[in-house]
Protein backbone atom coordinates (compact mmCIF):
# COMPACT_ATOMS: atom_id res chain seq x y z
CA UNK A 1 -14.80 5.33 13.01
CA UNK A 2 -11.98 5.00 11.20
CA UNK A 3 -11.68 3.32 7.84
CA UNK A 4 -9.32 2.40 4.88
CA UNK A 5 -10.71 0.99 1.73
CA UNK A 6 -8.45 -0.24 -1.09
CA UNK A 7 -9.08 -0.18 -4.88
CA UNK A 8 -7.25 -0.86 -8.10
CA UNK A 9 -6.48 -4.80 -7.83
CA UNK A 10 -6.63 -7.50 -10.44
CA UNK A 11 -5.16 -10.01 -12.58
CA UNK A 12 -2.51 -8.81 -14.89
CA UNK A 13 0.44 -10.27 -17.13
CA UNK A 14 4.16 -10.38 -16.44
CA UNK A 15 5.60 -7.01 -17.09
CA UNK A 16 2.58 -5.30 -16.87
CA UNK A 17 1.29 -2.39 -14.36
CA UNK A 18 -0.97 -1.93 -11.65
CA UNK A 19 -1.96 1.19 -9.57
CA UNK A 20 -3.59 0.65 -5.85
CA UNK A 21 -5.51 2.95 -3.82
CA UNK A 22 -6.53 3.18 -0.41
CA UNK A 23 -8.55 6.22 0.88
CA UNK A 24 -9.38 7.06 4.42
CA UNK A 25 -11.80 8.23 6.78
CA UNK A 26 -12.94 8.85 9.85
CA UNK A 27 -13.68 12.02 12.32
CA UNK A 28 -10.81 13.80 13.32
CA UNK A 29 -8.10 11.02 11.90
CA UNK A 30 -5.41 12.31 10.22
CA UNK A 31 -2.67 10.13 9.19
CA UNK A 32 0.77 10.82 10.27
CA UNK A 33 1.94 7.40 8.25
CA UNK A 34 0.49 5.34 5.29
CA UNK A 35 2.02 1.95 4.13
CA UNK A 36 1.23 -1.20 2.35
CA UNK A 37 1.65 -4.63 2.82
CA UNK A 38 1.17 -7.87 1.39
CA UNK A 39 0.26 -11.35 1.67
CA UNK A 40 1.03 -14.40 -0.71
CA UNK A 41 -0.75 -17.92 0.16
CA UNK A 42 1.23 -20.06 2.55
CA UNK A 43 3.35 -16.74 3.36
CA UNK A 44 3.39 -14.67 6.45
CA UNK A 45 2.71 -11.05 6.32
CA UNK A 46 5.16 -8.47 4.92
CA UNK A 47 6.00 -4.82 4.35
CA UNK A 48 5.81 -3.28 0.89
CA UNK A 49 6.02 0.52 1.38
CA UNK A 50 5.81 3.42 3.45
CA UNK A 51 5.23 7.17 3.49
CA UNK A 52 5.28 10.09 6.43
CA UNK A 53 2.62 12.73 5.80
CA UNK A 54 5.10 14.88 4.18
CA UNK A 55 5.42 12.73 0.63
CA UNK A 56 9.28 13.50 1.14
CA UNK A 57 10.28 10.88 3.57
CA UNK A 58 9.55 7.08 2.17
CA UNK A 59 10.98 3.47 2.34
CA UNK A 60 11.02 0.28 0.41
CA UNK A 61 11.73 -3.54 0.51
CA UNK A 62 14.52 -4.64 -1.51
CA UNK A 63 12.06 -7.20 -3.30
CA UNK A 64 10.22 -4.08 -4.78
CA UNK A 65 12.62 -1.53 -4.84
CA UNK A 66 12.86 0.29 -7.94
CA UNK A 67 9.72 -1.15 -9.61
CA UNK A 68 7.17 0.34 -7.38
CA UNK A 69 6.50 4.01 -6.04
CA UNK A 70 4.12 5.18 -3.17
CA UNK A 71 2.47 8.67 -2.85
CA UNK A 72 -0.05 10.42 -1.30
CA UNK A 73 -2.87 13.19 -1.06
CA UNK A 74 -3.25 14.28 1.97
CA UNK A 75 -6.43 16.49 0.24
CA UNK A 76 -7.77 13.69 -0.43
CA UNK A 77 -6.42 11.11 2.41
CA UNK A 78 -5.53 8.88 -0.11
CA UNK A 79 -2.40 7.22 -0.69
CA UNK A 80 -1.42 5.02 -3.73
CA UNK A 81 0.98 2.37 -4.75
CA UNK A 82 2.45 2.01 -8.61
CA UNK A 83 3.32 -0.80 -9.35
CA UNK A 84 5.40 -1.39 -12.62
CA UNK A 85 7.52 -4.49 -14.13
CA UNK A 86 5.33 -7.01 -12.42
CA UNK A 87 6.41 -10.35 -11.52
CA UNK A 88 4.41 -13.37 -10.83
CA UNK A 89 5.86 -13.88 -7.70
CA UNK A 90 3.87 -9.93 -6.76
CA UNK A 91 0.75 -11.90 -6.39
CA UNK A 92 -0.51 -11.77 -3.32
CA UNK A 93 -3.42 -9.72 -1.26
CA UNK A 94 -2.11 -6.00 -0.62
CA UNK A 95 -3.32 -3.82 2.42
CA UNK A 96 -3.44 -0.90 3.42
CA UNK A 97 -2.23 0.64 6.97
CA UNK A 98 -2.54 4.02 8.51
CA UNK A 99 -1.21 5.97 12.03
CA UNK A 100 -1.52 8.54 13.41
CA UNK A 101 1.84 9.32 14.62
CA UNK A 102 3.97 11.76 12.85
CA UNK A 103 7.18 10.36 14.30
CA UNK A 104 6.34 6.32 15.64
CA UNK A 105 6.44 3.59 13.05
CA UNK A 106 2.84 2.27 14.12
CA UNK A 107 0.01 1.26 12.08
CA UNK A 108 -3.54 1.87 14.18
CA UNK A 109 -5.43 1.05 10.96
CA UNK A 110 -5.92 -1.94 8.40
CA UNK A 111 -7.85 -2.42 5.12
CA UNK A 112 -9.55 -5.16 4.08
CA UNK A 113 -7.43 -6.17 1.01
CA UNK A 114 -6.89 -5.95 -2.66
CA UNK A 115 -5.88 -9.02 -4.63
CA UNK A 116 -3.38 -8.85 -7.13
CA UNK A 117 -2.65 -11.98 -9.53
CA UNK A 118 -0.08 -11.65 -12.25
CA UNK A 119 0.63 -14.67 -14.65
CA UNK A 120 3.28 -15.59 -16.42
């Protein structure tokens, strides 16, 4: 019923840029909290980004901090991740998450993936 589909990955250079999208859907879902996270090879699981259905209220890792900036259209149920100065060691396959709680860190929801390679 409910679904998350990511766009926007690829293979980039050092330094370049990269912006992801995930939209949403589903009957009567509406997403309280949107994040993304990411997966390198040999590498377990970790958190990127996060954003409350507001826009105003959002959170980083230190790893990313300053280089990449999440949003969201809540119009469209669509929220994005730009991704700026990137470093080889970004590479990795991004998802998407998605709750429905306004107030509970909790993701009900998971994409399939975007992979994101960036040489040196």
């Amino acid at each position: 019923q409910v679904q998350l589909m990511e766009s926007g990955g690829g293979l980039v250079q050092a330094g370049g840029s990269l912006r992801l999208s995930c939209a949403a859907s589903g009957r009567t879902f509406s997403s309280g909290l949107m994040g993304w996270f990411r997966q390198a090879p040999g590498k377990e699981r970790e958190f990127v980004a996060r954003i409350w259905r507001s826009g105003g209220s959002t959170f980083y890792s230190d790893s990313v901090k300053g280089r990449f900036t999440i949003s969201r259209d809540n119009v469209k149920n669509t929220v994005y991740l730009q991704m700026n100065s990137l470093k080889p060691e970004d590479t990795a396959v991004y998802y998407c998450a998605a709750g429905s709680s306004m107030v509970i860190i909790r993701y009900d929801y998971w994409g399939q993936g975007t992979q994101v390679t960036v040489s040196s």
